[in-house]
N, C-alpha and C. Protein backbone atom coordinates (compact mmCIF):
# COMPACT_ATOMS: atom_id res chain seq x y z
N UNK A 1 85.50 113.69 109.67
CA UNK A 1 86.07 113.76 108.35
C UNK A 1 86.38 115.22 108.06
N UNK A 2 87.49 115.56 107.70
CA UNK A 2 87.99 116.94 107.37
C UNK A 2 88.32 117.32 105.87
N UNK A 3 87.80 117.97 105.09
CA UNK A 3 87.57 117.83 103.45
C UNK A 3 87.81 119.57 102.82
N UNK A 4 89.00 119.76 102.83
CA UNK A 4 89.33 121.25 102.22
C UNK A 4 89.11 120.88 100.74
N UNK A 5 87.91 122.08 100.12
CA UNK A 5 87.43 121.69 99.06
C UNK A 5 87.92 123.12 98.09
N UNK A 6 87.88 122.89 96.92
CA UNK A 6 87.37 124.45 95.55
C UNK A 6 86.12 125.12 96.04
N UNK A 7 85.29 124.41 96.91
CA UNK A 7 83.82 124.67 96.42
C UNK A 7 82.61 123.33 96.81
N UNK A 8 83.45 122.42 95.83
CA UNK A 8 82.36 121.70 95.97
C UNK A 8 83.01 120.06 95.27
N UNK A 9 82.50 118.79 95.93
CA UNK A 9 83.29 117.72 96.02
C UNK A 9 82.43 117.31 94.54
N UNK A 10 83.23 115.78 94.08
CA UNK A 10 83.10 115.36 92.69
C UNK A 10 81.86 114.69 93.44
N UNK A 11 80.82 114.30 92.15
CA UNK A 11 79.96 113.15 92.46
C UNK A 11 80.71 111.57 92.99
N UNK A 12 81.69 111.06 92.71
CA UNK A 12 82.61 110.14 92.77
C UNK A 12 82.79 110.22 94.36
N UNK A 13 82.79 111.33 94.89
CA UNK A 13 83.47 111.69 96.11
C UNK A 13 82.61 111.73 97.26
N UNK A 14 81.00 112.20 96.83
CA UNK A 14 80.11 112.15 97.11
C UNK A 14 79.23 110.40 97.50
N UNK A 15 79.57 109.44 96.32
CA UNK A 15 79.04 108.37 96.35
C UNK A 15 80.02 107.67 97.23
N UNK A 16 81.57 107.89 97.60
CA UNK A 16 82.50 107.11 98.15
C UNK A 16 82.20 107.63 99.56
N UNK A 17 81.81 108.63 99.66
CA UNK A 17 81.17 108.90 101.49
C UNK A 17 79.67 107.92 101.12
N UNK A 18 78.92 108.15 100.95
CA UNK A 18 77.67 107.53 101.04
C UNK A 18 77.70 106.01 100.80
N UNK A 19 78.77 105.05 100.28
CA UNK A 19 79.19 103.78 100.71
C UNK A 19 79.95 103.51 101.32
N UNK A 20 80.22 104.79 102.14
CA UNK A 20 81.38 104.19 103.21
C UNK A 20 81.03 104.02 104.54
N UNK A 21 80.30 104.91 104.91
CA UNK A 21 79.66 105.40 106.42
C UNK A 21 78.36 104.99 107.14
N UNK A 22 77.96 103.71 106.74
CA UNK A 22 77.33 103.24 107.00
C UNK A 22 77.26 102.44 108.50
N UNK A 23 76.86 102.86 109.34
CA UNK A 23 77.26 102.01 110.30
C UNK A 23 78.62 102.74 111.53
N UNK A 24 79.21 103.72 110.73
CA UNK A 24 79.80 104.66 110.81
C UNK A 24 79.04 106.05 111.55
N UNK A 25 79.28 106.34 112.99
CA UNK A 25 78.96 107.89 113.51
C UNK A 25 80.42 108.60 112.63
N UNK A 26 80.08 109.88 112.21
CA UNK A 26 81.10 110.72 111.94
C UNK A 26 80.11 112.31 111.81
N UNK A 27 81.13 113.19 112.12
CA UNK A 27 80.72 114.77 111.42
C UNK A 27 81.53 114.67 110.26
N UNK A 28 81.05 115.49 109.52
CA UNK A 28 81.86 115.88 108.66
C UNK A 28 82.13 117.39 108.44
N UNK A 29 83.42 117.46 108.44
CA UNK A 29 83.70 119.04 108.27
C UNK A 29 84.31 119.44 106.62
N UNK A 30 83.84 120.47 106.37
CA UNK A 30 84.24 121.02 105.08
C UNK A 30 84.86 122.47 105.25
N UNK A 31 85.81 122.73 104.35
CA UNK A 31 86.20 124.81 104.49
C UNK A 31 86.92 124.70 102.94
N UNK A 32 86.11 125.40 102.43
CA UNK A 32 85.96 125.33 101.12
C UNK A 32 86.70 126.77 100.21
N UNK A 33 87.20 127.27 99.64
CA UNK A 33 87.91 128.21 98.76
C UNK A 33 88.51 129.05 99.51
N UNK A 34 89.44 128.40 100.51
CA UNK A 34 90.92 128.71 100.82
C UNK A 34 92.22 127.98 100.55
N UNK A 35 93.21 128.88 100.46
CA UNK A 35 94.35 128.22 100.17
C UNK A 35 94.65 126.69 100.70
N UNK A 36 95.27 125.50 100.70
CA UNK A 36 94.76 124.09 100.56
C UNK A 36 95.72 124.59 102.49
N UNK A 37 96.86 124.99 102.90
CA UNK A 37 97.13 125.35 104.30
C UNK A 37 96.39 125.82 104.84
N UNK A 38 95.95 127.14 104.67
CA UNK A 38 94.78 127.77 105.39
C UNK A 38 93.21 126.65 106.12
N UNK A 39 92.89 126.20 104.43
CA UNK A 39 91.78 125.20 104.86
C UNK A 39 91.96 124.03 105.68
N UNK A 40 93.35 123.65 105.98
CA UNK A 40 93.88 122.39 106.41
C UNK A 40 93.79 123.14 107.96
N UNK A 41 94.42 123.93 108.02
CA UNK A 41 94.32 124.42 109.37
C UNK A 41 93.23 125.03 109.88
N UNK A 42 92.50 125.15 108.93
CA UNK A 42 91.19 125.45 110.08
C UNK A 42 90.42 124.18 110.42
N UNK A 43 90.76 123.19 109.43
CA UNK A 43 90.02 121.99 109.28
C UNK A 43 90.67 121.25 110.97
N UNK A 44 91.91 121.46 111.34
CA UNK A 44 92.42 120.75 112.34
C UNK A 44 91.86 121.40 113.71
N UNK A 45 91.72 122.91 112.89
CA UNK A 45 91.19 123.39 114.57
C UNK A 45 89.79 122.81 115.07
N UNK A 46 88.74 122.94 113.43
CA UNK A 46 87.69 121.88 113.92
C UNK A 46 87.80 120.85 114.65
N UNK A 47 88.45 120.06 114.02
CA UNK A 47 88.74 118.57 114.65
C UNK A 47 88.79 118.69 116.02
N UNK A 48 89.64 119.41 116.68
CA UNK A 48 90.32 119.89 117.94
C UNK A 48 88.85 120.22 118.72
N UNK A 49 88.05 121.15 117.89
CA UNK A 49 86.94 121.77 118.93
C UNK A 49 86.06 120.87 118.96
N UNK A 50 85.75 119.36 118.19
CA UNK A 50 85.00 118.92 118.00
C UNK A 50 84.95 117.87 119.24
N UNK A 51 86.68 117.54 119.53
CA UNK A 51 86.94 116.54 120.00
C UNK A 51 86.70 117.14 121.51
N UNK A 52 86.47 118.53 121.88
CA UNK A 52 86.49 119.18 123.03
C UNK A 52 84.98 119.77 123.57
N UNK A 53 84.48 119.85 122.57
CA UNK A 53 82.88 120.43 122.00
C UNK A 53 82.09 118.56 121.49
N UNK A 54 81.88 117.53 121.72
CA UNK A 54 81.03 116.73 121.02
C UNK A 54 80.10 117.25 120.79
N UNK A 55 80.25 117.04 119.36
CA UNK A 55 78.89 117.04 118.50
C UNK A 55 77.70 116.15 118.18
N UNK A 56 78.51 114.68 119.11
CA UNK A 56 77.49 113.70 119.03
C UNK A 56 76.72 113.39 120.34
N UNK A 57 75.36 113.05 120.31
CA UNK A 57 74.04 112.78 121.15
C UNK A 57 74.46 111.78 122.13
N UNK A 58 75.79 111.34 121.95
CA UNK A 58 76.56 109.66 122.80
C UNK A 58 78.06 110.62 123.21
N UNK A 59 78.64 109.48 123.85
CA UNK A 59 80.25 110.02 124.10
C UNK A 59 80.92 109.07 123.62
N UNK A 60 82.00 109.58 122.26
CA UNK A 60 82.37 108.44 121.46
C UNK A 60 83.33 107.38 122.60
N UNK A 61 84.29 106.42 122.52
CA UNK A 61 85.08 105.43 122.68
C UNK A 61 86.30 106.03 122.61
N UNK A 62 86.19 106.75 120.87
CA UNK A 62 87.59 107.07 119.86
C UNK A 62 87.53 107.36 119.19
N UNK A 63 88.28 108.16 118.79
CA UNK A 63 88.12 109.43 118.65
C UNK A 63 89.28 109.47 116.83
N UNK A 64 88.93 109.62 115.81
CA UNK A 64 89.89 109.75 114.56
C UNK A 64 89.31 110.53 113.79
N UNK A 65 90.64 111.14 113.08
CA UNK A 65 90.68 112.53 112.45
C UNK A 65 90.32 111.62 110.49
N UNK A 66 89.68 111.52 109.93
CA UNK A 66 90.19 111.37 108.27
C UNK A 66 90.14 112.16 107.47
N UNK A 67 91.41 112.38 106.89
CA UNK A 67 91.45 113.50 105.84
C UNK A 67 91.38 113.09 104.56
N UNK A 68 90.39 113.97 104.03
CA UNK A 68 89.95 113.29 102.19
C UNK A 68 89.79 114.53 101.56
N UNK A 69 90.65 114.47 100.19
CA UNK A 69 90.67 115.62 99.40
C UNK A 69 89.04 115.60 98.84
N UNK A 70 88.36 116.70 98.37
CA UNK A 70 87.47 117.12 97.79
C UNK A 70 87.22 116.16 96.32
N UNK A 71 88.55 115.76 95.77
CA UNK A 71 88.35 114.74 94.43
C UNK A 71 88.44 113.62 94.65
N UNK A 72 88.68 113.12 95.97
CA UNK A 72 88.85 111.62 96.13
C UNK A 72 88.18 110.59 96.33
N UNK A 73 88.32 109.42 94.98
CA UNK A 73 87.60 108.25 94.77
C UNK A 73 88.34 107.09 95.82
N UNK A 74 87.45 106.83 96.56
CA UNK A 74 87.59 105.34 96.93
C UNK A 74 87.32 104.56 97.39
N UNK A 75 86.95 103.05 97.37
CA UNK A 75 86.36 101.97 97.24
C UNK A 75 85.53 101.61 98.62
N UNK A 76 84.18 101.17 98.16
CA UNK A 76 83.50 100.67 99.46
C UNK A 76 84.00 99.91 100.35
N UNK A 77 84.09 100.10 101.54
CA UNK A 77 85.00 99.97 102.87
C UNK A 77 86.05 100.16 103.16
N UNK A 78 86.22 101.59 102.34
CA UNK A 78 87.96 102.10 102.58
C UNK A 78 87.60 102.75 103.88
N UNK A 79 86.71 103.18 103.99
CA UNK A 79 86.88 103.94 105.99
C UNK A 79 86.86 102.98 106.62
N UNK A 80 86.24 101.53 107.12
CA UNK A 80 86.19 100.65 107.70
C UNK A 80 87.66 100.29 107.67
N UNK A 81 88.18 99.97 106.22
CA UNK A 81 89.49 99.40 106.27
C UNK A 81 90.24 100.01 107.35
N UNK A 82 90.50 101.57 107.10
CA UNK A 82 91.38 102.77 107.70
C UNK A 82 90.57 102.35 109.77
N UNK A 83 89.61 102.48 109.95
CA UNK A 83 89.33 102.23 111.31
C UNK A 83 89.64 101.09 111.64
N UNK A 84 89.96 99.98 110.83
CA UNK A 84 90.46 98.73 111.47
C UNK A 84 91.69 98.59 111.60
N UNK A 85 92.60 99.28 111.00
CA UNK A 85 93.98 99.76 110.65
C UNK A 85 94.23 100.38 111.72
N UNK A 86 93.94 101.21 112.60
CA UNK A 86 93.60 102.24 113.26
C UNK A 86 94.08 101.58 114.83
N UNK A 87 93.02 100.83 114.84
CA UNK A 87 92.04 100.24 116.03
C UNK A 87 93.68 98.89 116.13
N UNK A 88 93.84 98.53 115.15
CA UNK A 88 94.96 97.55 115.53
C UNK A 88 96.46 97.92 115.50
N UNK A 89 96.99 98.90 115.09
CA UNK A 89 98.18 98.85 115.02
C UNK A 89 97.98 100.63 115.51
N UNK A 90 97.82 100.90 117.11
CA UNK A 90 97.72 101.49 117.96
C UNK A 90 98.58 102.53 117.88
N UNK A 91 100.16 102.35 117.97
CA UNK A 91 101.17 102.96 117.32
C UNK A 91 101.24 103.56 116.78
N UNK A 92 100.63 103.46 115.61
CA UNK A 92 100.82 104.49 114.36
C UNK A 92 100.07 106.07 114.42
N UNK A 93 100.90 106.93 114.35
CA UNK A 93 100.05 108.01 114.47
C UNK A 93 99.33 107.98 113.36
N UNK A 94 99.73 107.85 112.14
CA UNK A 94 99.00 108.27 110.86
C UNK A 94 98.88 106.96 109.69
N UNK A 95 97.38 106.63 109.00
CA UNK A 95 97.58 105.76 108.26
C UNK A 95 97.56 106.53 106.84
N UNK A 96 98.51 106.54 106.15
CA UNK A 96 97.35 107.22 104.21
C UNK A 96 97.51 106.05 103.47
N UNK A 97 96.34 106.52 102.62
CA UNK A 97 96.34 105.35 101.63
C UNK A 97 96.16 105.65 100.09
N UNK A 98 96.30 105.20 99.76
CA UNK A 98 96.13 105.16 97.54
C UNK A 98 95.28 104.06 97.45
N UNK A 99 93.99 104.59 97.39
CA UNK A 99 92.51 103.60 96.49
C UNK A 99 91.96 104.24 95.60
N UNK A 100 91.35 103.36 95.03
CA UNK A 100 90.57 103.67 93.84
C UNK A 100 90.92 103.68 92.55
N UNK A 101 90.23 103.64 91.86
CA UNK A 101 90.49 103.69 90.44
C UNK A 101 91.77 104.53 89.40
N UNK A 102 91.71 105.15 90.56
CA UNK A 102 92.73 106.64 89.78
C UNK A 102 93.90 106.05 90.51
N UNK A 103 94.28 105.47 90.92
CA UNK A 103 95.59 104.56 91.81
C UNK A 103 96.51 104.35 90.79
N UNK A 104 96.37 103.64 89.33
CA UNK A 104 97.11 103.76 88.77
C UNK A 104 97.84 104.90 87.69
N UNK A 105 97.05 106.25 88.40
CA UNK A 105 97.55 107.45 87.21
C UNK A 105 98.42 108.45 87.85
N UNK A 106 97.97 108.09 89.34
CA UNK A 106 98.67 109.03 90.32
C UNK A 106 99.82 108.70 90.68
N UNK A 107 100.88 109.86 90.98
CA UNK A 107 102.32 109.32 91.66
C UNK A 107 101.84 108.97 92.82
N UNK A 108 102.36 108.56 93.79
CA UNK A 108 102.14 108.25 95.44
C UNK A 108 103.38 109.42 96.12
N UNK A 109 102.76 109.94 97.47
CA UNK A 109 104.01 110.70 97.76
C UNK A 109 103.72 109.92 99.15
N UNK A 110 104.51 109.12 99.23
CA UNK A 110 104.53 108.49 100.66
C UNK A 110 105.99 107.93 99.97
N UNK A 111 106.84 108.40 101.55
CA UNK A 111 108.54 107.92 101.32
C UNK A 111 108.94 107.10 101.96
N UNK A 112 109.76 105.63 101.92
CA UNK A 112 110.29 105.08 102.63
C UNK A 112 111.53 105.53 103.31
N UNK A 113 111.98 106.30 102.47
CA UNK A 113 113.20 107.02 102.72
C UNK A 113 113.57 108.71 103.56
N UNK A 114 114.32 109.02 104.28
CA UNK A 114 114.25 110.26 103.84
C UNK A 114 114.59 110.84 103.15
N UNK A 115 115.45 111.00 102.42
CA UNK A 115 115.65 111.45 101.56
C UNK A 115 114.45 111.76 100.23
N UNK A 116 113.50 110.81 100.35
CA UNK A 116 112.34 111.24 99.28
C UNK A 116 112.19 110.48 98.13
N UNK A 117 113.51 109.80 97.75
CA UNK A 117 113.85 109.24 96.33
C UNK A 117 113.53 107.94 96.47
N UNK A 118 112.53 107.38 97.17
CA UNK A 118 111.91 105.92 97.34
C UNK A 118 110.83 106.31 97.88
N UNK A 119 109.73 105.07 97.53
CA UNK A 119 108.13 105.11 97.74
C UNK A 119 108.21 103.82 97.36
N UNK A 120 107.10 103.43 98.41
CA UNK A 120 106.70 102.11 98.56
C UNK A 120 105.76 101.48 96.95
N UNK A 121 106.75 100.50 96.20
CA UNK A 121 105.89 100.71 94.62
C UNK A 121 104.70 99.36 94.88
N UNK A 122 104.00 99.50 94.89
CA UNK A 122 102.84 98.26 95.00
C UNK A 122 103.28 97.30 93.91
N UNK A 123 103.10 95.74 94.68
CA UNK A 123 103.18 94.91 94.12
C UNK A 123 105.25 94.17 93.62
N UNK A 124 106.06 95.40 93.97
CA UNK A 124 107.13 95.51 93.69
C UNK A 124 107.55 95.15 95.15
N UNK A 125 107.75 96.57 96.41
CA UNK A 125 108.07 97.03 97.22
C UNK A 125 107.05 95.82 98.53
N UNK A 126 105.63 96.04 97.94
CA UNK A 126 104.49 95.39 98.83
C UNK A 126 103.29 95.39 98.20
N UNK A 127 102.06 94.51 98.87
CA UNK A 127 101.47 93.97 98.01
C UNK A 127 99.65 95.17 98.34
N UNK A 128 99.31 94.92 97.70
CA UNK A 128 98.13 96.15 97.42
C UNK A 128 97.46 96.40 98.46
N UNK A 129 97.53 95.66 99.29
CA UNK A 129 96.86 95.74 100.72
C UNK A 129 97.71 95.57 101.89
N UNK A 130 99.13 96.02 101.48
CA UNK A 130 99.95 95.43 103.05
C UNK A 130 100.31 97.01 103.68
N UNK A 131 100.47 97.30 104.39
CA UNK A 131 100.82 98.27 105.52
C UNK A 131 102.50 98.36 105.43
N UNK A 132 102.86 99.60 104.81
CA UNK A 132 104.31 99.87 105.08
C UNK A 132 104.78 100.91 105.92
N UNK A 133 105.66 100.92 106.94
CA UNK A 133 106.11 101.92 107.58
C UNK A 133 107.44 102.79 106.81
N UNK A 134 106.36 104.11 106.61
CA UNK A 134 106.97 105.36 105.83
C UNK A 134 107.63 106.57 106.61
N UNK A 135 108.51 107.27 106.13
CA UNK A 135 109.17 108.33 107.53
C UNK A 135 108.49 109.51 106.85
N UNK A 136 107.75 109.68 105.63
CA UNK A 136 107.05 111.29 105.66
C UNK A 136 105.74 110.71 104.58
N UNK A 137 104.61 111.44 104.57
CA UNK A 137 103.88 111.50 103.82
C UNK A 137 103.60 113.09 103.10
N UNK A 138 102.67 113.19 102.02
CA UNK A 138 102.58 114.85 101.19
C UNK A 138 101.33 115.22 101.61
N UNK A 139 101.71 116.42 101.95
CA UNK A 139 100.23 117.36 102.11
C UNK A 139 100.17 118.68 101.15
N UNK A 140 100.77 118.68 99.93
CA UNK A 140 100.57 119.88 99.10
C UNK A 140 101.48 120.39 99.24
N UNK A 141 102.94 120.57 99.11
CA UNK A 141 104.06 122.07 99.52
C UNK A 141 105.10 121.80 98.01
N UNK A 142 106.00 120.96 98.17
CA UNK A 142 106.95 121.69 97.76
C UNK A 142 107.15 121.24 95.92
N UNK A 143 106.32 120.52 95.63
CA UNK A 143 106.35 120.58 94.26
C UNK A 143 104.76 120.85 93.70
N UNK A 144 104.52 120.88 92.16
CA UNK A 144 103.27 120.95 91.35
C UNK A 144 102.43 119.72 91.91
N UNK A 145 102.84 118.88 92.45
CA UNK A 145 102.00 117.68 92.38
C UNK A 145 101.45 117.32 93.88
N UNK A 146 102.39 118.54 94.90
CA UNK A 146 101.43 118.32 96.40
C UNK A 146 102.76 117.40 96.70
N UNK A 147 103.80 117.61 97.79
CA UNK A 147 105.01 117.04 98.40
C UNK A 147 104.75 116.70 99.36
N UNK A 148 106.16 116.52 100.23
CA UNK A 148 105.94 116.16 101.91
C UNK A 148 106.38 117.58 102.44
């Protein structure tokens, strides 16, 4: 798990790892009050050394990266969901998702389009749990709200 933080994660964020990982081997990596690129990229180099360096007492199977912002709420067996997602539709380099409670306050920046000017609208587009194939997702750049 790779988690570029302010500092320090919400309680919300805290309880959504501790019902998620149960049953679950993972490290978790944190790099905390750097710019959200900076921390992203050191967070990947972890990943990289981790996957080259095991940190675990076993030799995993398989091997996945999850990236979770420092504020993010979401629902017991959203990592299970994401590893079963994973594990079956092989293909996909990347899954993201919109859970939790705050789902309905947030824009989504996941595009069907390229162009940008379409996103998959739940319940409209597809249904709250279906899997859409998107051509970009946002990692923080080009607007206030974190772009693709």
């Amino acid at each position: 798990m790779c988690m570029p933080t302010r500092g320090q994660i919400t309680w919300e964020t805290y309880l959504a790892l501790s019902h998620n990982m149960k049953g679950i081997q993972a490290s978790i990596a944190i790099v905390g009050r750097l710019p959200v690129i900076q921390a992203r990229n050191r967070l990947a180099q972890i990943a990289l050394d981790h996957r080259q360096n095991n940190p675990f007492p076993f030799t995993p199977r398989e091997w996945y990266v999850f990236w979770l912002d420092d504020d993010a709420w979401f629902l017991p067996g959203g990592v299970a969901t994401f590893l079963s997602a994973m594990r079956e539709y092989r293909h996909f380099d990347a899954i993201f998702g919109k859970f939790g409670v705050r789902s309905p306050f947030c824009h989504p920046f996941a595009y069907k389009s390229e162009s940008g000017e379409s996103y998959p609208r739940e319940n409209e587009d597809c249904g709250p749990t279906e899997l859409v194939e998107i051509t970009r997702a946002g990692f923080h750049r080009d607007s206030p709200y974190g772009a693709p």
